[in-house]
PDB file of N, CA and C in Angstrom:
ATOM      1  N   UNK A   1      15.298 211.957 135.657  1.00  0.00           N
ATOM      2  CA  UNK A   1      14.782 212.429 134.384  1.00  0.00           C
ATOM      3  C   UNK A   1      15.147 213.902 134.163  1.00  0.00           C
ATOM      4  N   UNK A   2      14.919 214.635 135.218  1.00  0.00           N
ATOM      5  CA  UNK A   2      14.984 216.120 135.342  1.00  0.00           C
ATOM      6  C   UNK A   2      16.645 215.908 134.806  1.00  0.00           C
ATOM      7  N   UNK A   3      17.662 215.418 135.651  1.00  0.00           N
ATOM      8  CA  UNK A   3      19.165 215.667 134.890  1.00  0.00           C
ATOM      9  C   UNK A   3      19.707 215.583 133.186  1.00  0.00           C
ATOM     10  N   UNK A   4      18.562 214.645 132.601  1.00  0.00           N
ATOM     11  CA  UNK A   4      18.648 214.487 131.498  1.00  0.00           C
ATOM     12  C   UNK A   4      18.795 215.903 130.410  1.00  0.00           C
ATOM     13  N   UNK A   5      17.634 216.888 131.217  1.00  0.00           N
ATOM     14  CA  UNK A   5      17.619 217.837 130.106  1.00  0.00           C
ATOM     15  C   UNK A   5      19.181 218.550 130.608  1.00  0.00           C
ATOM     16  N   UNK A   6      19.794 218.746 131.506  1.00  0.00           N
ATOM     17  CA  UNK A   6      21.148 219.375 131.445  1.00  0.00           C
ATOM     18  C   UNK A   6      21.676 219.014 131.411  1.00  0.00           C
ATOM     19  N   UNK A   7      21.767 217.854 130.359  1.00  0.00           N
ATOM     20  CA  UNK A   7      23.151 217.337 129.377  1.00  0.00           C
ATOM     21  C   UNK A   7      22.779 217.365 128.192  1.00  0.00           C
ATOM     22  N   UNK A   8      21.849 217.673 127.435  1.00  0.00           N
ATOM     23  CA  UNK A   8      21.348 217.760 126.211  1.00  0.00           C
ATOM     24  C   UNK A   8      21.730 219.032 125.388  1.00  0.00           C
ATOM     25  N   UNK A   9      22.613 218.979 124.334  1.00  0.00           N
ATOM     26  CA  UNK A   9      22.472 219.864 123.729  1.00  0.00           C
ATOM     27  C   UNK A   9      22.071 220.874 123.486  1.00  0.00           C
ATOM     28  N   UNK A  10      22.479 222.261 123.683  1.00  0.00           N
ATOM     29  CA  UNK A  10      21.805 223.416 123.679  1.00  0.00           C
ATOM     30  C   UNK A  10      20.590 223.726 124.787  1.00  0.00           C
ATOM     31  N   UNK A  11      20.287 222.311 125.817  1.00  0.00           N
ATOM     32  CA  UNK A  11      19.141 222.856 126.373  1.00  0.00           C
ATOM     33  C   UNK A  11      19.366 223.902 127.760  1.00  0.00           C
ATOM     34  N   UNK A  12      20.792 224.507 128.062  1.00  0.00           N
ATOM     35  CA  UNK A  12      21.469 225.269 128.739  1.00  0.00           C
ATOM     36  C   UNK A  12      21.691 226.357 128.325  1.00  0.00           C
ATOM     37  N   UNK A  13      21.668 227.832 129.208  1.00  0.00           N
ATOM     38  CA  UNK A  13      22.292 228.925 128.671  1.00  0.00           C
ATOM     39  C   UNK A  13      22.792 229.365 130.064  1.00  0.00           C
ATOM     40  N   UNK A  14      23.945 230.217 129.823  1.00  0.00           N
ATOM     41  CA  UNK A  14      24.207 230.852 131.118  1.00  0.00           C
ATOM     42  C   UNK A  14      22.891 231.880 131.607  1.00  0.00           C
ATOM     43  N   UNK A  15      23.361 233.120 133.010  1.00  0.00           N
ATOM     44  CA  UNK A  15      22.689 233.896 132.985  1.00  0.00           C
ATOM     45  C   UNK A  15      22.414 235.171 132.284  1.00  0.00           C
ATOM     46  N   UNK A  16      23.579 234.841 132.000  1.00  0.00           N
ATOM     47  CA  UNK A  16      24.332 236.116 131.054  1.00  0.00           C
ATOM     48  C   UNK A  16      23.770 236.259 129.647  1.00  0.00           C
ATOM     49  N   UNK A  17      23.533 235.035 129.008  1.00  0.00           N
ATOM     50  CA  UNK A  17      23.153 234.667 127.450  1.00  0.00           C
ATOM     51  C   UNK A  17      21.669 234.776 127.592  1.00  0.00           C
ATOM     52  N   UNK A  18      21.345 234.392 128.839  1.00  0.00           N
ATOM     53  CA  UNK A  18      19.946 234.349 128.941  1.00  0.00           C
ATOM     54  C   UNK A  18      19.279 235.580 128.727  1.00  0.00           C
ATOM     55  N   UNK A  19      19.806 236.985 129.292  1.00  0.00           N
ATOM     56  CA  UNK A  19      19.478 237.857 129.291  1.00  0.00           C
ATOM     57  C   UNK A  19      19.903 238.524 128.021  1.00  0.00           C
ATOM     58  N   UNK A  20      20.683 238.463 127.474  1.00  0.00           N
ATOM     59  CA  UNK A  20      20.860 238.833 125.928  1.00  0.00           C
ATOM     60  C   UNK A  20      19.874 237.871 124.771  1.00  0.00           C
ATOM     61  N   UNK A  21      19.947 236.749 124.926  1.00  0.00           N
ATOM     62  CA  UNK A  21      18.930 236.379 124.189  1.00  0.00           C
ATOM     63  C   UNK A  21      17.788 236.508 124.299  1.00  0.00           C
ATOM     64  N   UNK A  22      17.323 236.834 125.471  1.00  0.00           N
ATOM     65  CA  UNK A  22      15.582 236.702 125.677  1.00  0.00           C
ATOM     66  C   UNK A  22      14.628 238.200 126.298  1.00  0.00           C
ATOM     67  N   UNK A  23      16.182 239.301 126.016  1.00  0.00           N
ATOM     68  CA  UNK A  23      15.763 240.227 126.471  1.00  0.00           C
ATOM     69  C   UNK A  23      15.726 240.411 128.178  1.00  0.00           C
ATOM     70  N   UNK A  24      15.808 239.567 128.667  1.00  0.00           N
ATOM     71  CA  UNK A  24      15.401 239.520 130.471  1.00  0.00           C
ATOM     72  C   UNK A  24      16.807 240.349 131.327  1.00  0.00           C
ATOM     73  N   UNK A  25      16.248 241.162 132.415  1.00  0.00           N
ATOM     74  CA  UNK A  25      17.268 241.663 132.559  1.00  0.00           C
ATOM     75  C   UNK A  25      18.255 240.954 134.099  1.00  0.00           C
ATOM     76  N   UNK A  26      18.877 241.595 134.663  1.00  0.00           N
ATOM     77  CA  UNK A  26      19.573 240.195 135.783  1.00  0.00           C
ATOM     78  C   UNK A  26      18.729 239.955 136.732  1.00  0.00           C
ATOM     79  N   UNK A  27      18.102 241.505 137.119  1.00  0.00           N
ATOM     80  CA  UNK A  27      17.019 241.512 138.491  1.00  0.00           C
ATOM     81  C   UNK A  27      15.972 240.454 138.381  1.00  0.00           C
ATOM     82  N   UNK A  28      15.415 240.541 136.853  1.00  0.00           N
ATOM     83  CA  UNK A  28      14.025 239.911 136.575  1.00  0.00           C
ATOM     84  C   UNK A  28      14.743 238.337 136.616  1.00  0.00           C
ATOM     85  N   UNK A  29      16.186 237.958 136.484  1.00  0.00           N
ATOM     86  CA  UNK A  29      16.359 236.430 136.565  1.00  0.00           C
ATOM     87  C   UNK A  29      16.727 236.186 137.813  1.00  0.00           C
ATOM     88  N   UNK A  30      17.187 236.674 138.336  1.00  0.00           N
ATOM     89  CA  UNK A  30      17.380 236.491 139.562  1.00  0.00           C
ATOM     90  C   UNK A  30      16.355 236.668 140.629  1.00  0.00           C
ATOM     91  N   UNK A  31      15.004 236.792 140.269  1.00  0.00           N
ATOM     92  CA  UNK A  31      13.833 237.120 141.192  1.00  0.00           C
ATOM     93  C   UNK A  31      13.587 235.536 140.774  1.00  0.00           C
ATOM     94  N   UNK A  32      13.309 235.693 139.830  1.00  0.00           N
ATOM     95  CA  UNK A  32      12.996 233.945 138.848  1.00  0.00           C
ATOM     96  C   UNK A  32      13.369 232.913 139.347  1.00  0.00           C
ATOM     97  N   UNK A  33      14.591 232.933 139.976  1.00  0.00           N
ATOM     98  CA  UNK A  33      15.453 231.592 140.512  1.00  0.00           C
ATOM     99  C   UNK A  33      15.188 231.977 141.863  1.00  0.00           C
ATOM    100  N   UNK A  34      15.036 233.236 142.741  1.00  0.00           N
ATOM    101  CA  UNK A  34      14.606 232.948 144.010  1.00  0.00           C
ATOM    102  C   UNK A  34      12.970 232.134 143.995  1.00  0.00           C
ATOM    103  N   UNK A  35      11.987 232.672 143.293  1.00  0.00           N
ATOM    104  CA  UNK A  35      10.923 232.240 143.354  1.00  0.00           C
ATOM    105  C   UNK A  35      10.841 230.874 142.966  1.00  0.00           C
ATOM    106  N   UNK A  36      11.776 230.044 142.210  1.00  0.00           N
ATOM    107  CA  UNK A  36      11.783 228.590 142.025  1.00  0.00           C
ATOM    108  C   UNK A  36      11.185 228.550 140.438  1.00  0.00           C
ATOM    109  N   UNK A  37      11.353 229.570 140.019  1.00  0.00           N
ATOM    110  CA  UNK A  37      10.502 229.731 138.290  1.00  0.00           C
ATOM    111  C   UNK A  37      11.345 228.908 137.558  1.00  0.00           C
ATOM    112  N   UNK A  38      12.712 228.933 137.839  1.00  0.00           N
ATOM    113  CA  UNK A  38      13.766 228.926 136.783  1.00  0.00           C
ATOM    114  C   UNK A  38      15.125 228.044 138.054  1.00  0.00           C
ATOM    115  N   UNK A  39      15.316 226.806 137.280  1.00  0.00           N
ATOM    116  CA  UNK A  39      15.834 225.916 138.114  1.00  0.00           C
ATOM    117  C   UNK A  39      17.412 226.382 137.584  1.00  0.00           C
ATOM    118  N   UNK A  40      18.660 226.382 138.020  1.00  0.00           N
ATOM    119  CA  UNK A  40      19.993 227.018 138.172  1.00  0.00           C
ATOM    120  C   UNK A  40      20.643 225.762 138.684  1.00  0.00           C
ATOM    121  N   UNK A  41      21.912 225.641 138.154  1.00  0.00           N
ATOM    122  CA  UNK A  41      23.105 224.807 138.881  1.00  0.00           C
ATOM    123  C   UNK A  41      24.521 226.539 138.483  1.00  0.00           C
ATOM    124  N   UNK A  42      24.756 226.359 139.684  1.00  0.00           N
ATOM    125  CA  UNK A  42      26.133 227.114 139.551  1.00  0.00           C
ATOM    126  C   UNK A  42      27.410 226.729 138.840  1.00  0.00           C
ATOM    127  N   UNK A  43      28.121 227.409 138.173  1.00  0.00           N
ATOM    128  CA  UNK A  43      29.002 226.945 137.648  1.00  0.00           C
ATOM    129  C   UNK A  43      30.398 227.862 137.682  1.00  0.00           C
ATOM    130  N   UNK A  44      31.283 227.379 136.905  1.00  0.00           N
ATOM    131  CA  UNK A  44      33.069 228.441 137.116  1.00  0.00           C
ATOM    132  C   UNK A  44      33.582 228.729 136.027  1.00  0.00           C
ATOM    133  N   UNK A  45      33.842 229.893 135.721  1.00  0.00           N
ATOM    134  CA  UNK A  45      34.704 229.933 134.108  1.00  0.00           C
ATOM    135  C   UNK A  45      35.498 231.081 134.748  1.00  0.00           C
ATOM    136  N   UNK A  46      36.880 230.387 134.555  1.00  0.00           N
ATOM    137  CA  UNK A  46      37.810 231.102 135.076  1.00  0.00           C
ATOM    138  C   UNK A  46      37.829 231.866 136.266  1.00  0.00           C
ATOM    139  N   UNK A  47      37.539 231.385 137.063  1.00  0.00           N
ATOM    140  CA  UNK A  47      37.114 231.175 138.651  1.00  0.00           C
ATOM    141  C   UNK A  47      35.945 232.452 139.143  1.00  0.00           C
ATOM    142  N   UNK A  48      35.456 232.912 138.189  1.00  0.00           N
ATOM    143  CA  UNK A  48      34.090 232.921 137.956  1.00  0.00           C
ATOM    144  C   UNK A  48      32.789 233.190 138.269  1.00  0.00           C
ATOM    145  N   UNK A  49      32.519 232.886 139.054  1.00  0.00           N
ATOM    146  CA  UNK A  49      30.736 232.443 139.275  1.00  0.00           C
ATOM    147  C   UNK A  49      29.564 232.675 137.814  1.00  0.00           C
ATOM    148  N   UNK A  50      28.893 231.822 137.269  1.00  0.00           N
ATOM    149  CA  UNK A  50      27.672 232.282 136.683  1.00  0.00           C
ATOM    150  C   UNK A  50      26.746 230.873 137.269  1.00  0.00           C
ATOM    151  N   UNK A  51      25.423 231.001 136.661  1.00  0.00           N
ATOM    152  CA  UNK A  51      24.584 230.204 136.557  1.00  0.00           C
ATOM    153  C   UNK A  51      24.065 229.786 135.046  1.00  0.00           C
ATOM    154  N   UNK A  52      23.955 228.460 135.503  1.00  0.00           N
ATOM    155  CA  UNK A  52      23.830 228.011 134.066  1.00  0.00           C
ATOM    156  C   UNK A  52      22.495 227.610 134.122  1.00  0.00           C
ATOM    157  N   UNK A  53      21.139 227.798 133.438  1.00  0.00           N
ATOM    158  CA  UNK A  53      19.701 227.673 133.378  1.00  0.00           C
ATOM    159  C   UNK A  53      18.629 226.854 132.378  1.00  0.00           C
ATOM    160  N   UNK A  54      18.416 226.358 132.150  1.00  0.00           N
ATOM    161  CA  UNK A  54      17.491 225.621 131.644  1.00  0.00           C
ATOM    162  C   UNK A  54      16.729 226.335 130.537  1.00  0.00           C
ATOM    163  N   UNK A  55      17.245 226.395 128.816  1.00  0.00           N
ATOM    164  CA  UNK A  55      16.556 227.302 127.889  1.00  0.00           C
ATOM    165  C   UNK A  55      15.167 227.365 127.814  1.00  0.00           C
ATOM    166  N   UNK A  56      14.589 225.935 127.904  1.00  0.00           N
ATOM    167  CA  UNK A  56      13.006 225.882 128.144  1.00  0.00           C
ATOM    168  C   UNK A  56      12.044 227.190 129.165  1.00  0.00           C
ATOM    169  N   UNK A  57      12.967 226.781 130.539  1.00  0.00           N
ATOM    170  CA  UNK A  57      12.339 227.598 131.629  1.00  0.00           C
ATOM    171  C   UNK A  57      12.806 229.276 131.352  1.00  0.00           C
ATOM    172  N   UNK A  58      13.732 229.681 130.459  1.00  0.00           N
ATOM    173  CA  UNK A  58      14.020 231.024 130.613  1.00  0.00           C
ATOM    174  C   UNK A  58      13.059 231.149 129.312  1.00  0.00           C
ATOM    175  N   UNK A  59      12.790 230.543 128.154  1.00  0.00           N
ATOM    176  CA  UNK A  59      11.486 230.752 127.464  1.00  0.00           C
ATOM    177  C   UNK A  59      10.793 230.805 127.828  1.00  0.00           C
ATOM    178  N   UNK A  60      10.241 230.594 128.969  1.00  0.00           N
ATOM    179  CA  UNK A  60       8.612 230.270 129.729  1.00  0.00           C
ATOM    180  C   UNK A  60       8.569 231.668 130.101  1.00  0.00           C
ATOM    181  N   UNK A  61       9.974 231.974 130.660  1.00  0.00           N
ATOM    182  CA  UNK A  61       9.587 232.943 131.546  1.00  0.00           C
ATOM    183  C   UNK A  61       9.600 234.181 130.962  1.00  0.00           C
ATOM    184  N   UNK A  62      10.571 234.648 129.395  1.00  0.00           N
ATOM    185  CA  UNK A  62      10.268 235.608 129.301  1.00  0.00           C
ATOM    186  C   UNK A  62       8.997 235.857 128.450  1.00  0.00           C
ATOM    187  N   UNK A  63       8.074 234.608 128.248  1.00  0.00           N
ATOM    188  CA  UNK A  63       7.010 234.681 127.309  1.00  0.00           C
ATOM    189  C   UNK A  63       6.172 235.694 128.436  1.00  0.00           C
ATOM    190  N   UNK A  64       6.243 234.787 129.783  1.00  0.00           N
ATOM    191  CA  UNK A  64       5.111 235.509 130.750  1.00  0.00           C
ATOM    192  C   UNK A  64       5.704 236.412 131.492  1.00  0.00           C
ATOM    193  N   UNK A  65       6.861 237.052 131.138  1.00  0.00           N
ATOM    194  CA  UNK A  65       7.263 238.666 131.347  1.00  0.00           C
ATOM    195  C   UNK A  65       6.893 239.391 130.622  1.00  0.00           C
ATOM    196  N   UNK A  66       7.199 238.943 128.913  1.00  0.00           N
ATOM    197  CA  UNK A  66       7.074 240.216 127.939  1.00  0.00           C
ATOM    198  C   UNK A  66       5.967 239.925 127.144  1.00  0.00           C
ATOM    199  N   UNK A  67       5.368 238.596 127.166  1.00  0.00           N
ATOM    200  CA  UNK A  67       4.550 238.295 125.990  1.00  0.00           C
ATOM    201  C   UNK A  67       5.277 237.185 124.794  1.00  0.00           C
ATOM    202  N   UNK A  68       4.587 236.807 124.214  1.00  0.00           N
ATOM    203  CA  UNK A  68       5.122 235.724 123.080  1.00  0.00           C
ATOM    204  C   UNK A  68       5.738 236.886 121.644  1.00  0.00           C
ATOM    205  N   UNK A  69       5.438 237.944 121.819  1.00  0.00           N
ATOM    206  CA  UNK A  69       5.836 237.937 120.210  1.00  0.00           C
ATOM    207  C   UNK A  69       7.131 238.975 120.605  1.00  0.00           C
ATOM    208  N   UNK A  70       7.378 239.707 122.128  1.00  0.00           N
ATOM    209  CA  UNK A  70       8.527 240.058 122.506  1.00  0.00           C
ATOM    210  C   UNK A  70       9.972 238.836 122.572  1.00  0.00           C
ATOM    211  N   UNK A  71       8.929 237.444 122.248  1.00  0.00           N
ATOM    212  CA  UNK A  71      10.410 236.286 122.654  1.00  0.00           C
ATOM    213  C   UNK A  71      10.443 236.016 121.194  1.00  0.00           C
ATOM    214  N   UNK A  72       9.731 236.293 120.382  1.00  0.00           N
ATOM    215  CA  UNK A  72      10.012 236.407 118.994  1.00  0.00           C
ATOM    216  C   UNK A  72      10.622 237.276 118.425  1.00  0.00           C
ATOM    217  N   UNK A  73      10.209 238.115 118.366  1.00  0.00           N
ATOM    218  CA  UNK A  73      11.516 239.264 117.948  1.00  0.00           C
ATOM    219  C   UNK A  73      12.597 239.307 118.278  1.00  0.00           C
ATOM    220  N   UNK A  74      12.850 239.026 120.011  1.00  0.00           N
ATOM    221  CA  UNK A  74      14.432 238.683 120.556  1.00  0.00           C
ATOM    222  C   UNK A  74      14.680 237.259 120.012  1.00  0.00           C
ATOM    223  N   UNK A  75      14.199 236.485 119.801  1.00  0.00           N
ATOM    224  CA  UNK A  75      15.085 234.809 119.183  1.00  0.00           C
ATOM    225  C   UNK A  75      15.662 235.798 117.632  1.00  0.00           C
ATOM    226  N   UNK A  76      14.276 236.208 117.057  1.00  0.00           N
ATOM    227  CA  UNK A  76      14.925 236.703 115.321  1.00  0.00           C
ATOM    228  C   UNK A  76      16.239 237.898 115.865  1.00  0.00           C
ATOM    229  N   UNK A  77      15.973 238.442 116.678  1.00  0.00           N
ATOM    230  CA  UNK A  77      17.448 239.655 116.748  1.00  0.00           C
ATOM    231  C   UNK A  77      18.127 238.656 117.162  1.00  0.00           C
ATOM    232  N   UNK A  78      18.299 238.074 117.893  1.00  0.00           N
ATOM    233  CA  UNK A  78      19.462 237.068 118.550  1.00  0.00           C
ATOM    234  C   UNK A  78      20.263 236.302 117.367  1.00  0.00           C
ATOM    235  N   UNK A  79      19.108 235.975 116.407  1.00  0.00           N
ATOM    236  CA  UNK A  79      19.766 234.780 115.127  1.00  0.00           C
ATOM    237  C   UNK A  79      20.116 236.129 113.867  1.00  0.00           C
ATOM    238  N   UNK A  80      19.392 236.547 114.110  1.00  0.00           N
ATOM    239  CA  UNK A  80      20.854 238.153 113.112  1.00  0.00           C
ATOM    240  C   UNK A  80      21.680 238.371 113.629  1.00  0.00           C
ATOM    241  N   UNK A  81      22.041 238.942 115.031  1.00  0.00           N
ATOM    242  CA  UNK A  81      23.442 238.812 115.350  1.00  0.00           C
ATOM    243  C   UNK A  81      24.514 238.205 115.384  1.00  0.00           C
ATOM    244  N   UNK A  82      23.801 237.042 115.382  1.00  0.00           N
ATOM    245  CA  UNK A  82      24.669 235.495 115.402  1.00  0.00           C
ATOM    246  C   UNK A  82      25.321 235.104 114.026  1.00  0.00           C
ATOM    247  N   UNK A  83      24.285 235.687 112.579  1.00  0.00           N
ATOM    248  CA  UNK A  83      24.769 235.389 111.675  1.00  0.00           C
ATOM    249  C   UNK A  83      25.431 236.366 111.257  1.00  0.00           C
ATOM    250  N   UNK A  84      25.389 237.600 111.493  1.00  0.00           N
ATOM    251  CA  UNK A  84      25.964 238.663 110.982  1.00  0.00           C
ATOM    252  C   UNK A  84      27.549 238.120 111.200  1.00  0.00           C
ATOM    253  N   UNK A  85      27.637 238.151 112.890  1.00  0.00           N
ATOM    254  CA  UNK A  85      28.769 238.042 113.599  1.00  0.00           C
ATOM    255  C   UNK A  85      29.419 236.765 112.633  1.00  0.00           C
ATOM    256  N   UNK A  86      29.115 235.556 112.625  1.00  0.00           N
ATOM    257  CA  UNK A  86      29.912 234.750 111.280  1.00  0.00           C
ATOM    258  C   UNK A  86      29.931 234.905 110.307  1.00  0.00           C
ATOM    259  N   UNK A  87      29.440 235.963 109.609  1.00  0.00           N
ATOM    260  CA  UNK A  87      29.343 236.648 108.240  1.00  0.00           C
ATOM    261  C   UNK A  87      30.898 237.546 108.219  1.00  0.00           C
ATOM    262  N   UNK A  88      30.618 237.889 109.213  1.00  0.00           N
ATOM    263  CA  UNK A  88      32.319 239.216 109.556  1.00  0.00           C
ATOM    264  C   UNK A  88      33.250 238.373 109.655  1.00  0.00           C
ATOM    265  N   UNK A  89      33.015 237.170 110.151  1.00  0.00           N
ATOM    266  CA  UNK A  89      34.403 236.599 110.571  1.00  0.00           C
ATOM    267  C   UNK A  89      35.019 235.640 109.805  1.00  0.00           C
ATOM    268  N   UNK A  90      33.592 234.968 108.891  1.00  0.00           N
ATOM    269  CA  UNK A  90      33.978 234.816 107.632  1.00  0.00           C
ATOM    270  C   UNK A  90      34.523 235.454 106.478  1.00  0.00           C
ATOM    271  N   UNK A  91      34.599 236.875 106.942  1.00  0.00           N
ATOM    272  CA  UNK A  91      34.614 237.754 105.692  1.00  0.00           C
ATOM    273  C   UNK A  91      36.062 238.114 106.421  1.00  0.00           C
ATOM    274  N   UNK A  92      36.450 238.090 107.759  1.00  0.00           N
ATOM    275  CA  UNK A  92      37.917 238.219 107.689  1.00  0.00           C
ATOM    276  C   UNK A  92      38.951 237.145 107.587  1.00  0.00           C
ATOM    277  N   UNK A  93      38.929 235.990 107.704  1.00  0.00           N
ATOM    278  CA  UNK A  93      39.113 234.784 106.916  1.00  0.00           C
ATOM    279  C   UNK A  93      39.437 234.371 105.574  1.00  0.00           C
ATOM    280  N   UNK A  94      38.304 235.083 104.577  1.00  0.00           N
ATOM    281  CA  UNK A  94      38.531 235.241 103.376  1.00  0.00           C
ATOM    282  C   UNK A  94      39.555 236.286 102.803  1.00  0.00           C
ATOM    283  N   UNK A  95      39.649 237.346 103.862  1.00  0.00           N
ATOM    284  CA  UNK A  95      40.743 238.253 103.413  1.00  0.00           C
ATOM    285  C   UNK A  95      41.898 237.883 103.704  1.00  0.00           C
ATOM    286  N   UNK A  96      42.002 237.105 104.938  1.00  0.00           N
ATOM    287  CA  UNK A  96      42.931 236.673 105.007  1.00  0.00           C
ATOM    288  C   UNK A  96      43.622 235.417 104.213  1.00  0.00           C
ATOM    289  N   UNK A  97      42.661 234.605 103.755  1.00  0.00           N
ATOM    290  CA  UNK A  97      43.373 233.540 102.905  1.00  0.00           C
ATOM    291  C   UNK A  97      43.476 234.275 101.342  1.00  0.00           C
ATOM    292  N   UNK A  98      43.105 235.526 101.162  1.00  0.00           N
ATOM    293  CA  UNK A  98      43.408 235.682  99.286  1.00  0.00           C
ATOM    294  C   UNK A  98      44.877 236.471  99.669  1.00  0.00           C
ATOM    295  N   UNK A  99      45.017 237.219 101.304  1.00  0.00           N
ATOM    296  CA  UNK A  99      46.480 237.672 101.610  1.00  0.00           C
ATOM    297  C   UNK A  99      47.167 236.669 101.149  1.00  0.00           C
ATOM    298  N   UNK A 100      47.431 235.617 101.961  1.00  0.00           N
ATOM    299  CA  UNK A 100      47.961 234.184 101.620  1.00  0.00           C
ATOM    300  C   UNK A 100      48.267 233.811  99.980  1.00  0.00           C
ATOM    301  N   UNK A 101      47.396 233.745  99.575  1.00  0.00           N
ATOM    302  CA  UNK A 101      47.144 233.265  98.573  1.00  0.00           C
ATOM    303  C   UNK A 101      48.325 234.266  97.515  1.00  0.00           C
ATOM    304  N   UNK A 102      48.273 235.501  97.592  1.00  0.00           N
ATOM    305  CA  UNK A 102      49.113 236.406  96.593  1.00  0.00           C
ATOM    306  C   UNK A 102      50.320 236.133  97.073  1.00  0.00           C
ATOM    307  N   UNK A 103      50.650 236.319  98.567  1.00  0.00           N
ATOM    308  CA  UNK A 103      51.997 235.749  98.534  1.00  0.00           C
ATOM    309  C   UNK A 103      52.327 234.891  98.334  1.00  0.00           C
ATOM    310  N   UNK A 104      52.224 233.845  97.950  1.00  0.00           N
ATOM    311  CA  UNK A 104      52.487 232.028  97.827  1.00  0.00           C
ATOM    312  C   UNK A 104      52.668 232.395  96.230  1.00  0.00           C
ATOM    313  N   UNK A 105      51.136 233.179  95.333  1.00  0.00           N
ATOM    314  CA  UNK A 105      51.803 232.988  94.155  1.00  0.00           C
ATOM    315  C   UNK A 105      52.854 234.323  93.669  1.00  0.00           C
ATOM    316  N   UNK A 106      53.138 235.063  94.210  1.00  0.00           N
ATOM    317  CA  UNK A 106      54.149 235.648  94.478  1.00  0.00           C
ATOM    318  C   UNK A 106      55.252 235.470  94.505  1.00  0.00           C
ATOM    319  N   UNK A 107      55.475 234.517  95.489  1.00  0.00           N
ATOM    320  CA  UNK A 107      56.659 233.014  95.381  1.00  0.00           C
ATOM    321  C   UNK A 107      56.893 232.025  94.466  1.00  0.00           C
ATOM    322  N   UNK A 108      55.671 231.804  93.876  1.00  0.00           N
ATOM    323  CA  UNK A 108      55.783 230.756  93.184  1.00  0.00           C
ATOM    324  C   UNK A 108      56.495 231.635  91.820  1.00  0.00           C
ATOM    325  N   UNK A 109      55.694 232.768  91.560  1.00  0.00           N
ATOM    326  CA  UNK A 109      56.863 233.063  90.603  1.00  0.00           C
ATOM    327  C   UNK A 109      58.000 233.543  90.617  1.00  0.00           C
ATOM    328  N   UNK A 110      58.431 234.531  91.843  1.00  0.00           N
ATOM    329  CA  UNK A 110      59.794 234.703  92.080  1.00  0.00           C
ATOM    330  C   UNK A 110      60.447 233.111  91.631  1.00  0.00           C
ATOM    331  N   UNK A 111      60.022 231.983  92.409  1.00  0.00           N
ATOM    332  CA  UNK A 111      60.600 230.860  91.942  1.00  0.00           C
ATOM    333  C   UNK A 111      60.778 230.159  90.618  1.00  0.00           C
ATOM    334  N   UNK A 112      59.866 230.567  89.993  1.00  0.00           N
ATOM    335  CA  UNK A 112      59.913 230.119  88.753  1.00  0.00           C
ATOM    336  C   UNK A 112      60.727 230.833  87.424  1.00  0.00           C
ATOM    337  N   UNK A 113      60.835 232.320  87.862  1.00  0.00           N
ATOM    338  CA  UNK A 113      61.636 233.251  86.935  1.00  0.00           C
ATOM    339  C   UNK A 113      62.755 232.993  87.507  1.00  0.00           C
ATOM    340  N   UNK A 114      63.151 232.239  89.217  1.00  0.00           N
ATOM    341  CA  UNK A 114      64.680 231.914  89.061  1.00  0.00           C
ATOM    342  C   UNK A 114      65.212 231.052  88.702  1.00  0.00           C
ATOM    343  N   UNK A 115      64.349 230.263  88.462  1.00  0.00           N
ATOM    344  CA  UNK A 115      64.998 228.720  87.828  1.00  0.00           C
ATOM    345  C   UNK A 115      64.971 228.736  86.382  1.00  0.00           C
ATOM    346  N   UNK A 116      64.178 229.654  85.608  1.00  0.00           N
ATOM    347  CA  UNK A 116      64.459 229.751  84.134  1.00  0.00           C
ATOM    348  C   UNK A 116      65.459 230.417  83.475  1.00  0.00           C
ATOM    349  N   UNK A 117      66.346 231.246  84.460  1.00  0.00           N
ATOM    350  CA  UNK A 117      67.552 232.005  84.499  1.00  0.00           C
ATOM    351  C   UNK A 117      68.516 231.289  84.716  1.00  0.00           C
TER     352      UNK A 117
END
């Protein structure tokens, strides 16, 4: 049953995300997983080492590190950054397709004033 939740969608974060999203810093997760707070499978990205953790249990834990309304404020900063960050990258995307866009019709009329000649 326990394996179930680490294949489920989103219910994983590294250690790394963990501590950016929830505020927690490495010492305080890594005390966490010695003490058995916070259950860990190791993992490799690009030969690597992180740990990958259970989002539930790193919520638990930074509620009863910092308090509940410190894991609130870090989820709301976490989901502004997140949207900002696709806001920018949407917004360089869009510059880049109206680039596109002038040159093509750019072309299209170079092409069209040469064929009426």
């Amino acid at each position: 049953m326990a394996e179930v939740k680490w294949n489920e969608l989103n219910a994983t974060l590294s250690h790394n995300n963990a501590g950016k999203e929830f505020g927690l810093t490495e010492a305080e997760i890594f005390e966490a997983m010695r003490q058995g707070k916070l259950q860990y499978k190791e993992n490799y990205a690009h030969g690597n080492p992180y740990y990958r953790l259970l989002r539930a249990e790193v919520t638990a834990l930074a509620r009863e590190l910092h308090g509940a309304d410190f894991v609130q404020k870090q989820e709301t900063k976490h989901k502004l950054q997140t949207i900002n960050k696709e806001i920018n990258s949407l917004k360089r995307k869009l510059a880049s397709l109206e680039r596109q866009k002038i040159e093509l019709l750019a072309m299209q009329n170079k092409v069209e004033s040469e064929s009426k000649s």
